[in-house]
C-alpha atoms as a PDB file:
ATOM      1  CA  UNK A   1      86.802 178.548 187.792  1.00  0.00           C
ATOM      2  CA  UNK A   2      88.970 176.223 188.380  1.00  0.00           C
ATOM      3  CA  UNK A   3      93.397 176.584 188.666  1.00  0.00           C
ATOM      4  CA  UNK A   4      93.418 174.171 185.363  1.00  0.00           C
ATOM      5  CA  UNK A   5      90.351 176.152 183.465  1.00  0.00           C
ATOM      6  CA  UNK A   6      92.396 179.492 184.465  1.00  0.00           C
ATOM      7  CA  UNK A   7      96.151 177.736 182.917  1.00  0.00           C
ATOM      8  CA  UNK A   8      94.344 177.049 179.652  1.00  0.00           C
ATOM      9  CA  UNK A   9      93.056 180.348 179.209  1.00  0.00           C
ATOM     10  CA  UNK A  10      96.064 181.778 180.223  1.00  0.00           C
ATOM     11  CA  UNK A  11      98.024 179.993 178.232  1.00  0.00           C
ATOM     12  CA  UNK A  12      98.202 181.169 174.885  1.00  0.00           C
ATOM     13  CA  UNK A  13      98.770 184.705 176.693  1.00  0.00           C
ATOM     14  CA  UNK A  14     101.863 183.167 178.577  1.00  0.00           C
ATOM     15  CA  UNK A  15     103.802 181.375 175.553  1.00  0.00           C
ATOM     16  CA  UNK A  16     105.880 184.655 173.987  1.00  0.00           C
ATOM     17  CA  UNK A  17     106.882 185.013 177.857  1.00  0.00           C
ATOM     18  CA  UNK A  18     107.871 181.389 178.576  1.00  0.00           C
ATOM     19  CA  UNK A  19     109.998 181.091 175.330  1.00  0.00           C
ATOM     20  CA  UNK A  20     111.795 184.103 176.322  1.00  0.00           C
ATOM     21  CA  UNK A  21     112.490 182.733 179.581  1.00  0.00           C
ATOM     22  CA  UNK A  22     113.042 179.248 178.078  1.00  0.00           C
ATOM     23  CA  UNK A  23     110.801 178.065 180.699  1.00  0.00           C
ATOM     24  CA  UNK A  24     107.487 176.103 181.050  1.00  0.00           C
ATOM     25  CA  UNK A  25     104.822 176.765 183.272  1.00  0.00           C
ATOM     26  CA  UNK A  26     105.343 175.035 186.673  1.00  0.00           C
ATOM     27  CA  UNK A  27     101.715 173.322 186.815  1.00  0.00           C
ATOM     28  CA  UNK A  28     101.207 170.399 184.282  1.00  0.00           C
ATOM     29  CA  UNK A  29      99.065 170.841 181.549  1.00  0.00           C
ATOM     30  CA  UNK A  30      96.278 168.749 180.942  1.00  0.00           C
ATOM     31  CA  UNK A  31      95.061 167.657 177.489  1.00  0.00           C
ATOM     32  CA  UNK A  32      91.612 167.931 176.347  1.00  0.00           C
ATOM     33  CA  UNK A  33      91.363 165.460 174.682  1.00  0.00           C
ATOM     34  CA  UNK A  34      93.087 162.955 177.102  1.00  0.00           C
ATOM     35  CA  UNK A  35      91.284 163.933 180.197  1.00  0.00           C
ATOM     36  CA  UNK A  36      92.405 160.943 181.842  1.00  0.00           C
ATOM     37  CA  UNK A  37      95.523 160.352 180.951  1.00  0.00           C
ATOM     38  CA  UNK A  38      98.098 158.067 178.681  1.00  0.00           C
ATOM     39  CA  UNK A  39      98.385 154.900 178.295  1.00  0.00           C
ATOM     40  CA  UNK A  40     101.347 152.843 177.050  1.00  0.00           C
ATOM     41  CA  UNK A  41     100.737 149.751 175.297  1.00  0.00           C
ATOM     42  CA  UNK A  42     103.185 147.202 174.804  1.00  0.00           C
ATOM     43  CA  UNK A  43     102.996 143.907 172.637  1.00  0.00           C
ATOM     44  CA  UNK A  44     105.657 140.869 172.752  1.00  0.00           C
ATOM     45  CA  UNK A  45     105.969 138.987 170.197  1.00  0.00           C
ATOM     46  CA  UNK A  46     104.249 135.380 170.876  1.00  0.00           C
ATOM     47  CA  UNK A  47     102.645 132.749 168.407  1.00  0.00           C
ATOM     48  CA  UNK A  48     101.140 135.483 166.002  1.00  0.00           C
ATOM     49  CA  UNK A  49      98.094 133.727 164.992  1.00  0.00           C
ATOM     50  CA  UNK A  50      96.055 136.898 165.808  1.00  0.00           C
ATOM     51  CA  UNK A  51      98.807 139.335 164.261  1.00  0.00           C
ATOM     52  CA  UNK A  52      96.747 140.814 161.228  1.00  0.00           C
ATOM     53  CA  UNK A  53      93.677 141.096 163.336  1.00  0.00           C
ATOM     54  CA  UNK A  54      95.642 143.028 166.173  1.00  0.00           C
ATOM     55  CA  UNK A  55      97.397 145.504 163.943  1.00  0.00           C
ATOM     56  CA  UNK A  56      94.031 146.055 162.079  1.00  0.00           C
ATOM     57  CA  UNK A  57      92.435 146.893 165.551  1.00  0.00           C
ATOM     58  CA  UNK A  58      95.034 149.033 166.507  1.00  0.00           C
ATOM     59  CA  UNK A  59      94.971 151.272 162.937  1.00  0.00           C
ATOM     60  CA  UNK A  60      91.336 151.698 163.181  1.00  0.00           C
ATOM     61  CA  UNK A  61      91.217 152.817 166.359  1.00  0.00           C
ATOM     62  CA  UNK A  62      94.517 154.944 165.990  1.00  0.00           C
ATOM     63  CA  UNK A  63      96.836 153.580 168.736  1.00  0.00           C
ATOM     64  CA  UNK A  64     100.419 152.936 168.669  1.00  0.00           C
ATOM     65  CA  UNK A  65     102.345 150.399 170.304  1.00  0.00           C
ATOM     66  CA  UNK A  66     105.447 149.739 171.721  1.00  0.00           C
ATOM     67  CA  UNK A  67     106.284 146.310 170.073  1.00  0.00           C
ATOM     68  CA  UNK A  68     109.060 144.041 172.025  1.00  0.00           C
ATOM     69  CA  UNK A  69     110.246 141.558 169.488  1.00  0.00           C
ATOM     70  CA  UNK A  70     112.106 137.823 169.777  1.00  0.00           C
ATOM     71  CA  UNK A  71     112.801 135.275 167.119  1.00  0.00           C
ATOM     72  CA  UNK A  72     110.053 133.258 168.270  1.00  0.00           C
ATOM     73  CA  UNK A  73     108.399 130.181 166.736  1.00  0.00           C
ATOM     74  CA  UNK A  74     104.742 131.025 165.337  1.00  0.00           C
ATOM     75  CA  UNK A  75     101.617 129.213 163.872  1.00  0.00           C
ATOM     76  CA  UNK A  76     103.249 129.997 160.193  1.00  0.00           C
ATOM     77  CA  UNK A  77     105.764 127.715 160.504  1.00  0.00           C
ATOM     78  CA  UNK A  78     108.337 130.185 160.459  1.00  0.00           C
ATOM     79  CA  UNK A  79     110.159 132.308 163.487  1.00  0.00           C
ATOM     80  CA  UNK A  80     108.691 135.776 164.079  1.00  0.00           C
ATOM     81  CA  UNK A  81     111.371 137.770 162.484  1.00  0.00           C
ATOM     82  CA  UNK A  82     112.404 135.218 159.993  1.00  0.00           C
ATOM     83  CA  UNK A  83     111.213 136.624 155.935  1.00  0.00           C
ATOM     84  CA  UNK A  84     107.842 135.380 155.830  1.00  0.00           C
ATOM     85  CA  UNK A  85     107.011 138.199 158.891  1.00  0.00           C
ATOM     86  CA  UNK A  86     109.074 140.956 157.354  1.00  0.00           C
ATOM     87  CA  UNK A  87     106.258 142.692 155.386  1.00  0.00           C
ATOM     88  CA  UNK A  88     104.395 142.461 158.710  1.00  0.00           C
ATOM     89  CA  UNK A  89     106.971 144.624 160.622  1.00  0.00           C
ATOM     90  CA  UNK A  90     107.896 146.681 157.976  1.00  0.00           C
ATOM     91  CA  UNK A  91     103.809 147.924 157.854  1.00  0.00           C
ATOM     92  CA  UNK A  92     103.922 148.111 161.889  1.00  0.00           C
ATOM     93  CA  UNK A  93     107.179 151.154 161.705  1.00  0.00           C
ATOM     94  CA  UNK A  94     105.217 152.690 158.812  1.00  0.00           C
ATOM     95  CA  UNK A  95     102.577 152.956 160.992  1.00  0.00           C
ATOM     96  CA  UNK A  96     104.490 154.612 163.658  1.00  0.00           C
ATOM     97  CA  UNK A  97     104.584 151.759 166.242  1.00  0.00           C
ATOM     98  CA  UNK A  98     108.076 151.646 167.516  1.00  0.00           C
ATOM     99  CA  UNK A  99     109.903 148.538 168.745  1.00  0.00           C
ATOM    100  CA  UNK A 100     112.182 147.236 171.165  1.00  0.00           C
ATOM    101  CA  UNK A 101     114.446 144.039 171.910  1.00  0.00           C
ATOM    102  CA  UNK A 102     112.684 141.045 173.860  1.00  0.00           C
ATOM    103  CA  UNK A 103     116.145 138.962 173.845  1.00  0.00           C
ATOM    104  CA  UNK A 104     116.939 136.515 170.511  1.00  0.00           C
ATOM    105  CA  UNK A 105     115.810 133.071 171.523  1.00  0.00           C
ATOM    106  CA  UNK A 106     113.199 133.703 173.980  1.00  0.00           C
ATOM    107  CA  UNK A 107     115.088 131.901 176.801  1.00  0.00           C
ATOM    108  CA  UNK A 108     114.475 132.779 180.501  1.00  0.00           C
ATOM    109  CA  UNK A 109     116.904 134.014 183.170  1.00  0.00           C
ATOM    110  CA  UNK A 110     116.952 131.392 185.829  1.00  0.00           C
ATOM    111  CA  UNK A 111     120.055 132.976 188.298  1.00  0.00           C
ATOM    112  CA  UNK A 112     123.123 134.496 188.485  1.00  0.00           C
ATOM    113  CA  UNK A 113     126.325 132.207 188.048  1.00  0.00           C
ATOM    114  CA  UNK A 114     128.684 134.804 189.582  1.00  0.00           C
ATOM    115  CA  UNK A 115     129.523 139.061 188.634  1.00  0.00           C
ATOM    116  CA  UNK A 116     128.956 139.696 185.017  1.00  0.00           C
ATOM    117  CA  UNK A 117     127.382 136.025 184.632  1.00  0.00           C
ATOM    118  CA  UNK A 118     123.907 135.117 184.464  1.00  0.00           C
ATOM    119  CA  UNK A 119     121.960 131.553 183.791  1.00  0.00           C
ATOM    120  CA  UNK A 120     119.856 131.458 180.415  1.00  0.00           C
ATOM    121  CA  UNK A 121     117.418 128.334 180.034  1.00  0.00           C
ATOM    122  CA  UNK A 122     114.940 127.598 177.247  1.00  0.00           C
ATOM    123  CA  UNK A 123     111.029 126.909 178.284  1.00  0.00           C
ATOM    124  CA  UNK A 124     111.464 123.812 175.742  1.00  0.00           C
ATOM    125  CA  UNK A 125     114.444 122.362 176.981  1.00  0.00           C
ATOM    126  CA  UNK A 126     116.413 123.310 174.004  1.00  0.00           C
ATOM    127  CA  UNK A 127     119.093 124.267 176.048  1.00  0.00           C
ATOM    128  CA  UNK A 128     120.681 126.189 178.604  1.00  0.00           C
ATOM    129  CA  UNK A 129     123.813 128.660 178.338  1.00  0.00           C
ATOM    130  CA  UNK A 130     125.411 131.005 180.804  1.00  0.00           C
ATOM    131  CA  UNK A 131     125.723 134.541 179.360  1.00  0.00           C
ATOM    132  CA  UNK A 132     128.516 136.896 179.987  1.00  0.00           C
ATOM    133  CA  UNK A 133     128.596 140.582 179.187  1.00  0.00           C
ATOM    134  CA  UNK A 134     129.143 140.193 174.997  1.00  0.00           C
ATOM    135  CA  UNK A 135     127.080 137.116 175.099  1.00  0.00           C
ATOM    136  CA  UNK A 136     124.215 139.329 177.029  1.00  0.00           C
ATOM    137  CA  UNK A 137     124.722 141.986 174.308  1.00  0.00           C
ATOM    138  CA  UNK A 138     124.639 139.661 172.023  1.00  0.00           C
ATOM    139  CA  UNK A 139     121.244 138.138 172.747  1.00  0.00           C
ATOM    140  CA  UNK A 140     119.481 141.637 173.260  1.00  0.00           C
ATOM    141  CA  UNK A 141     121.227 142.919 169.793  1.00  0.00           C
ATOM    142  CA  UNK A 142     119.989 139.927 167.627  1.00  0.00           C
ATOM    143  CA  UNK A 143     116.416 140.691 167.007  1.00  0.00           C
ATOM    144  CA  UNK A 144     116.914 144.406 166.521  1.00  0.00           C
ATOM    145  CA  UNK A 145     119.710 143.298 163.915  1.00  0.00           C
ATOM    146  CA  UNK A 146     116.917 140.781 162.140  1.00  0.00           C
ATOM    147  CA  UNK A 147     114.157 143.407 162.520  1.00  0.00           C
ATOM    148  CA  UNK A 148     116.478 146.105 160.806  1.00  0.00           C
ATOM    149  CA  UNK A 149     116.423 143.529 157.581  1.00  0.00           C
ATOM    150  CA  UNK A 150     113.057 143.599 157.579  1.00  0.00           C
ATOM    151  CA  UNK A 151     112.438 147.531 158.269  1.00  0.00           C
ATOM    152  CA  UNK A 152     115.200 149.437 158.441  1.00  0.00           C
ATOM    153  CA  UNK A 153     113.197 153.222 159.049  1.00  0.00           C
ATOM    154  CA  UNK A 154     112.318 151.325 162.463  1.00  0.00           C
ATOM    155  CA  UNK A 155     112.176 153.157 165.624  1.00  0.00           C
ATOM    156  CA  UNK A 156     114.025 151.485 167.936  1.00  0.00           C
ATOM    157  CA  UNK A 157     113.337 152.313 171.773  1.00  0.00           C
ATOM    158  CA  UNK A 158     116.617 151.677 174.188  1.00  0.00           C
ATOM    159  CA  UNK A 159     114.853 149.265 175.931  1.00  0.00           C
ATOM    160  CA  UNK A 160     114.307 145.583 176.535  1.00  0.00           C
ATOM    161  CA  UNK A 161     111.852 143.101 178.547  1.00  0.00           C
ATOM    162  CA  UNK A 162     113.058 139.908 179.408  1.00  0.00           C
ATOM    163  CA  UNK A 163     110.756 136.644 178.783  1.00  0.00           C
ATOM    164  CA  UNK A 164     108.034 136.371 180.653  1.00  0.00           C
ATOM    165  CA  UNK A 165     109.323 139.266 182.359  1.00  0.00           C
ATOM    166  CA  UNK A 166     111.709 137.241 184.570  1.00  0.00           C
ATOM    167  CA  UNK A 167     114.836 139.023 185.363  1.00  0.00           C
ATOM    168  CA  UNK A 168     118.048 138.735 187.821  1.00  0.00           C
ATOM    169  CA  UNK A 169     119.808 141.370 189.268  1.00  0.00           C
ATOM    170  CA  UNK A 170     123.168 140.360 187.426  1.00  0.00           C
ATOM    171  CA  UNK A 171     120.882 140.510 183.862  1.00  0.00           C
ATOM    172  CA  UNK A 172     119.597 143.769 184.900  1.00  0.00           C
ATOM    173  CA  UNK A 173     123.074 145.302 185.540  1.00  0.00           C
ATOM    174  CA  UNK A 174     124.375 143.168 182.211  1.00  0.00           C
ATOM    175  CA  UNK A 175     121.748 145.053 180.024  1.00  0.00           C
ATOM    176  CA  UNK A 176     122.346 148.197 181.494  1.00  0.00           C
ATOM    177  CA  UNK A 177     126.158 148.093 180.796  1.00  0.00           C
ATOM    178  CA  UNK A 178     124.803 146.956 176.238  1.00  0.00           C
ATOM    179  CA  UNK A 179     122.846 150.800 176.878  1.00  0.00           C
ATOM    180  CA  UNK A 180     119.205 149.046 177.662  1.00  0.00           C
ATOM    181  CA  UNK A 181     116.757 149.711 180.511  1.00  0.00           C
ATOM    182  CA  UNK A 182     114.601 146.900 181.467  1.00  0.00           C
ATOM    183  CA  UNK A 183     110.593 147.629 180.712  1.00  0.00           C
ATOM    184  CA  UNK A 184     108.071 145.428 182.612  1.00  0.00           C
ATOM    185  CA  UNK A 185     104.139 146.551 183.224  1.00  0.00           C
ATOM    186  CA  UNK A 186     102.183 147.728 185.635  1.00  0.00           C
ATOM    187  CA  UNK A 187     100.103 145.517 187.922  1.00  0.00           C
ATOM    188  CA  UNK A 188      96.916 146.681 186.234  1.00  0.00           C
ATOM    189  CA  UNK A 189      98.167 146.898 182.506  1.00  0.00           C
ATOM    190  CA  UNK A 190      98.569 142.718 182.651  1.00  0.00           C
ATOM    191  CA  UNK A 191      95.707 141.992 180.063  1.00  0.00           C
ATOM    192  CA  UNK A 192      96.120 138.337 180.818  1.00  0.00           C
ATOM    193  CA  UNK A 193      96.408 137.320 177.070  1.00  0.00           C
ATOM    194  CA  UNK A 194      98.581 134.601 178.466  1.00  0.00           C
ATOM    195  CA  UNK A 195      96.204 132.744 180.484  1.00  0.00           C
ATOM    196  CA  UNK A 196      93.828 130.096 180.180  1.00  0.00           C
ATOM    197  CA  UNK A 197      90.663 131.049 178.337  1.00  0.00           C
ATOM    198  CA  UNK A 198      88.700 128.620 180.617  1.00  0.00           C
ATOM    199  CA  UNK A 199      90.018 130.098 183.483  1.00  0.00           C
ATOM    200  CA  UNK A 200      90.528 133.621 182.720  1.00  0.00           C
ATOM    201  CA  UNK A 201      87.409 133.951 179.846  1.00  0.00           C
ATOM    202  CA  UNK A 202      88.188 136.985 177.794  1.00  0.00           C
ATOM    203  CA  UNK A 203      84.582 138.798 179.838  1.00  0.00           C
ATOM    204  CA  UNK A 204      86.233 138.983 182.628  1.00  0.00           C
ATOM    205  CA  UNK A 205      89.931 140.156 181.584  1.00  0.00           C
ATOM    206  CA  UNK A 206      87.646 142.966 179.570  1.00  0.00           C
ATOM    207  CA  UNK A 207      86.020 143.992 182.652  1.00  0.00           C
ATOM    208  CA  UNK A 208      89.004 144.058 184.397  1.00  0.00           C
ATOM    209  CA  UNK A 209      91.316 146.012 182.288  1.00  0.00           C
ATOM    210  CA  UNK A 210      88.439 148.261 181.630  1.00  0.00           C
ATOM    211  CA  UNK A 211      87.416 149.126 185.556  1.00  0.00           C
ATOM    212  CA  UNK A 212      90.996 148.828 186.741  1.00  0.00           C
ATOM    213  CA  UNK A 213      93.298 150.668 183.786  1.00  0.00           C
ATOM    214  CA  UNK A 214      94.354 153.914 185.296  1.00  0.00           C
ATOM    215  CA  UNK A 215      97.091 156.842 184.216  1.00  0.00           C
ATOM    216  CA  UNK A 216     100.355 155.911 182.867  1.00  0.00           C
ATOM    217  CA  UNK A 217      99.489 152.566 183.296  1.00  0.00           C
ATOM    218  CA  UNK A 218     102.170 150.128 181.025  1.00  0.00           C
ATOM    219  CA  UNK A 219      99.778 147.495 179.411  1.00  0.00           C
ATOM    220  CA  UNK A 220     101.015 143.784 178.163  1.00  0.00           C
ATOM    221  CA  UNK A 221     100.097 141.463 175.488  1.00  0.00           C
ATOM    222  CA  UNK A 222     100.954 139.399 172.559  1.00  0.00           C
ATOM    223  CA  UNK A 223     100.208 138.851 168.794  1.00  0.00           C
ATOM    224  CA  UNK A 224      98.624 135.341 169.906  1.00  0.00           C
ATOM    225  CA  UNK A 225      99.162 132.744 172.188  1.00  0.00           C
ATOM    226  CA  UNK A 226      98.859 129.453 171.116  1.00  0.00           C
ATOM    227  CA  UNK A 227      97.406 127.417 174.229  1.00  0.00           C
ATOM    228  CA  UNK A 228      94.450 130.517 174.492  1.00  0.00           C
ATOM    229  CA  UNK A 229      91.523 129.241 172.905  1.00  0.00           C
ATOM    230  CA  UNK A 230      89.562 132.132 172.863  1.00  0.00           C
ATOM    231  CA  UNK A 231      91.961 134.367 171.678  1.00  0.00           C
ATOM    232  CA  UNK A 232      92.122 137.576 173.754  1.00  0.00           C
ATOM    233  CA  UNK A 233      91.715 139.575 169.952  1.00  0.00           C
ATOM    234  CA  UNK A 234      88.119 138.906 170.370  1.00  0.00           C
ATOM    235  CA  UNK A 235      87.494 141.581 172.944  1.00  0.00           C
ATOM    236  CA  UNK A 236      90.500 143.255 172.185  1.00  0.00           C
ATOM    237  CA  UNK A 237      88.553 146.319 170.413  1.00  0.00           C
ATOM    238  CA  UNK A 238      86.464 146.723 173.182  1.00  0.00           C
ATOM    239  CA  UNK A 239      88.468 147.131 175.680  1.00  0.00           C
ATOM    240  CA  UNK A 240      90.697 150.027 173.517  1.00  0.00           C
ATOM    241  CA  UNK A 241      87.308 151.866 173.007  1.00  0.00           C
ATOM    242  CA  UNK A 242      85.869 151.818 176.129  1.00  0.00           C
ATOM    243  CA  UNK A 243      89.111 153.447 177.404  1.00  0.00           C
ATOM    244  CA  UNK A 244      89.547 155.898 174.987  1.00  0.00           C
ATOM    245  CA  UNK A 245      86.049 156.634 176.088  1.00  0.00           C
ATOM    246  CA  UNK A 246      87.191 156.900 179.450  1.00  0.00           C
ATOM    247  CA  UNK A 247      89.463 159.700 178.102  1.00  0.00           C
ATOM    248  CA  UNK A 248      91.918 157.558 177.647  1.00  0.00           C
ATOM    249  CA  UNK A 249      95.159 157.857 175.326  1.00  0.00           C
ATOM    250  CA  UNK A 250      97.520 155.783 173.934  1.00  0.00           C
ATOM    251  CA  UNK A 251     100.865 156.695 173.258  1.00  0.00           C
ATOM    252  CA  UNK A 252     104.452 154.605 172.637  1.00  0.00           C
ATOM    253  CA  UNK A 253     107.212 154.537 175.196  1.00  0.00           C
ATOM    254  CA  UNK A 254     109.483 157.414 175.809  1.00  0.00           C
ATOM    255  CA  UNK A 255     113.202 156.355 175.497  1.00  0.00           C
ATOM    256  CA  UNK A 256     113.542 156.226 179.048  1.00  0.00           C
ATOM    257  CA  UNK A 257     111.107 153.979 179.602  1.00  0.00           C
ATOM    258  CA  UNK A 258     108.112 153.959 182.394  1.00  0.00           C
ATOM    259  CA  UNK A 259     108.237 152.771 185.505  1.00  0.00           C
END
C-alpha cells in the first residue's frame, strides 16, 4: 500500500488529534477526485463576441474562473463594463467566478520615465500618458469601481494583469504600493485565443493545451477576439473535458495569486 493510500485511511482516525494540536498533517493530501491536480483559469476581457457561449460552457461543465476585466471596446457597440454588459457580470459573481482589475483603458506599459513613473500607450494610438503612483491607482481602481455598479456581491481578487501581459519593473513596484500583485500565466496555460486562426487553427491549440496542461498550471483567454476567425469557443468544451478527464480541476485564484 502505498504512503498516500495509508494517509487517507488514516485520516479520519488522525483529525480529533490534529485539531487538538492545531496542526495538519505534514504530507499533502491528495484529492480523489482531482487526481491530477488544479487548474486556474483566467479570462480577460477582449471583444466579447463569444461571451454567452463561454459562460454557458463554463456552467455546464462546472468551472470557475478568475475573470480580469478592462473597459474595453466590444462587438456590441458598447465598452465591456459599460450598462449593456452589466447583467452579464452580475450572472458571472452569482455564479461564483471571481474577478480582478486588467487596468481601465487597456493601454500598454511601454517603459519607465523615472522612480514612481511609468510610460502608458494605447494599441490604437489614442494616446499616450505617463502614470504616477495615484494615476497608477487610478487606472487599476477604475474597472473594479464600474464592475461594482454592475455587481456589487463581486469577489474581487487583489490582483491585476497588465495588457497583453506587458509589464515594467517601475509598474510592478507602482501596483504593489495600490495593494495589487501582478498575475500572468504559465507557459503552458497560453490557450492562444489571441492568435491567428489560419496560423494557429483551433486543432492544434486543442491538442496542445490538452497534451501539455499540467498541475497548477495558470491558463489565459478571452471572451472573443475579434481578428480570430474561428473563434477559439469552438473547441473550447473540449479541451475543459478532456482535462477534467485527465483528473483535472478547476478552481479560481487564491488572493495571493500563483506564480
Amino acid at each position: 500500500m502505498s504512503g498516500i493510500s495509508r494517509l487517507r485511511l488514516l485520516a479520519p482516525l488522525l483529525a480529533p488529534l490534529l485539531a487538538l494540536l492545531g496542526g495538519a498533517p505534514a504530507v499533502a493530501q491528495v484529492s480523489p477526485a482531482c487526481p491530477s491536480g488544479t487548474l486556474y483559469l483566467t479570462i480577460d476581457t477582449g471583444w466579447g463576441r463569444e461571451a454567452e457561449r463561454i459562460a454557458a460552457i463554463l456552467k455546464r461543465r462546472d468551472v470557475r474562473a478568475t475573470l480580469f476585466v478592462a473597459n474595453e471596446p466590444t462587438h456590441t457597440g458598447e465598452r465591456s463594463l459599460g450598462p449593456g454588459w452589466a447583467a452579464f457580470w452580475r450572472a458571472r459573481a452569482a455564479e461564483g467566478h471571481v474577478f480582478a482589475t486588467h487596468t481601465d483603458r487597456h493601454w500598454y506599459f511601454r517603459g519607465d520615465a523615472g522612480a514612481g513613473r511609468t510610460r502608458y500607450v494605447s494599441r490604437t494610438r489614442e494616446g499616450e500618458e505617463v502614470l504616477d503612483q495615484a494615476a497608477m491607482c487610478r487606472e487599476l481602481a477604475r474597472p473594479i469601481e464600474r464592475l461594482r455598479e454592475a455587481a456589487p456581491d463581486a469577489t474581487v481578487l487583489p490582483l491585476w494583469r497588465a495588457p497583453g501581459g506587458i509589464t515594467t519593473p517601475g509598474a510592478i513596484r507602482m501596483a504593489e504600493a495600490c495593494g495589487l500583485r501582478h498575475q500572468g500565466w504559465t507557459a503552458n496555460g497560453f490557450l492562444g485565443d489571441e492568435l491567428s486562426s489560419e496560423a494557429h487553427p483551433n486543432r492544434a491549440l486543442a491538442d496542445r493545451a490538452i497534451r501539455n496542461v499540467r498541475d497548477g498550471e495558470v491558463l489565459v483567454m478571452h471572451w472573443g477576439i475579434r481578428s480570430r476567425r474561428d473563434p477559439y469557443a469552438n473547441v473550447l468544451e473540449e479541451v475543459i473535458a478532456s482535462l477534467q478527464s485527465r483528473g483535472f480541476c478547476f478552481a479560481t485564484l487564491p488572493p495571493s495569486g500563483r506564480r
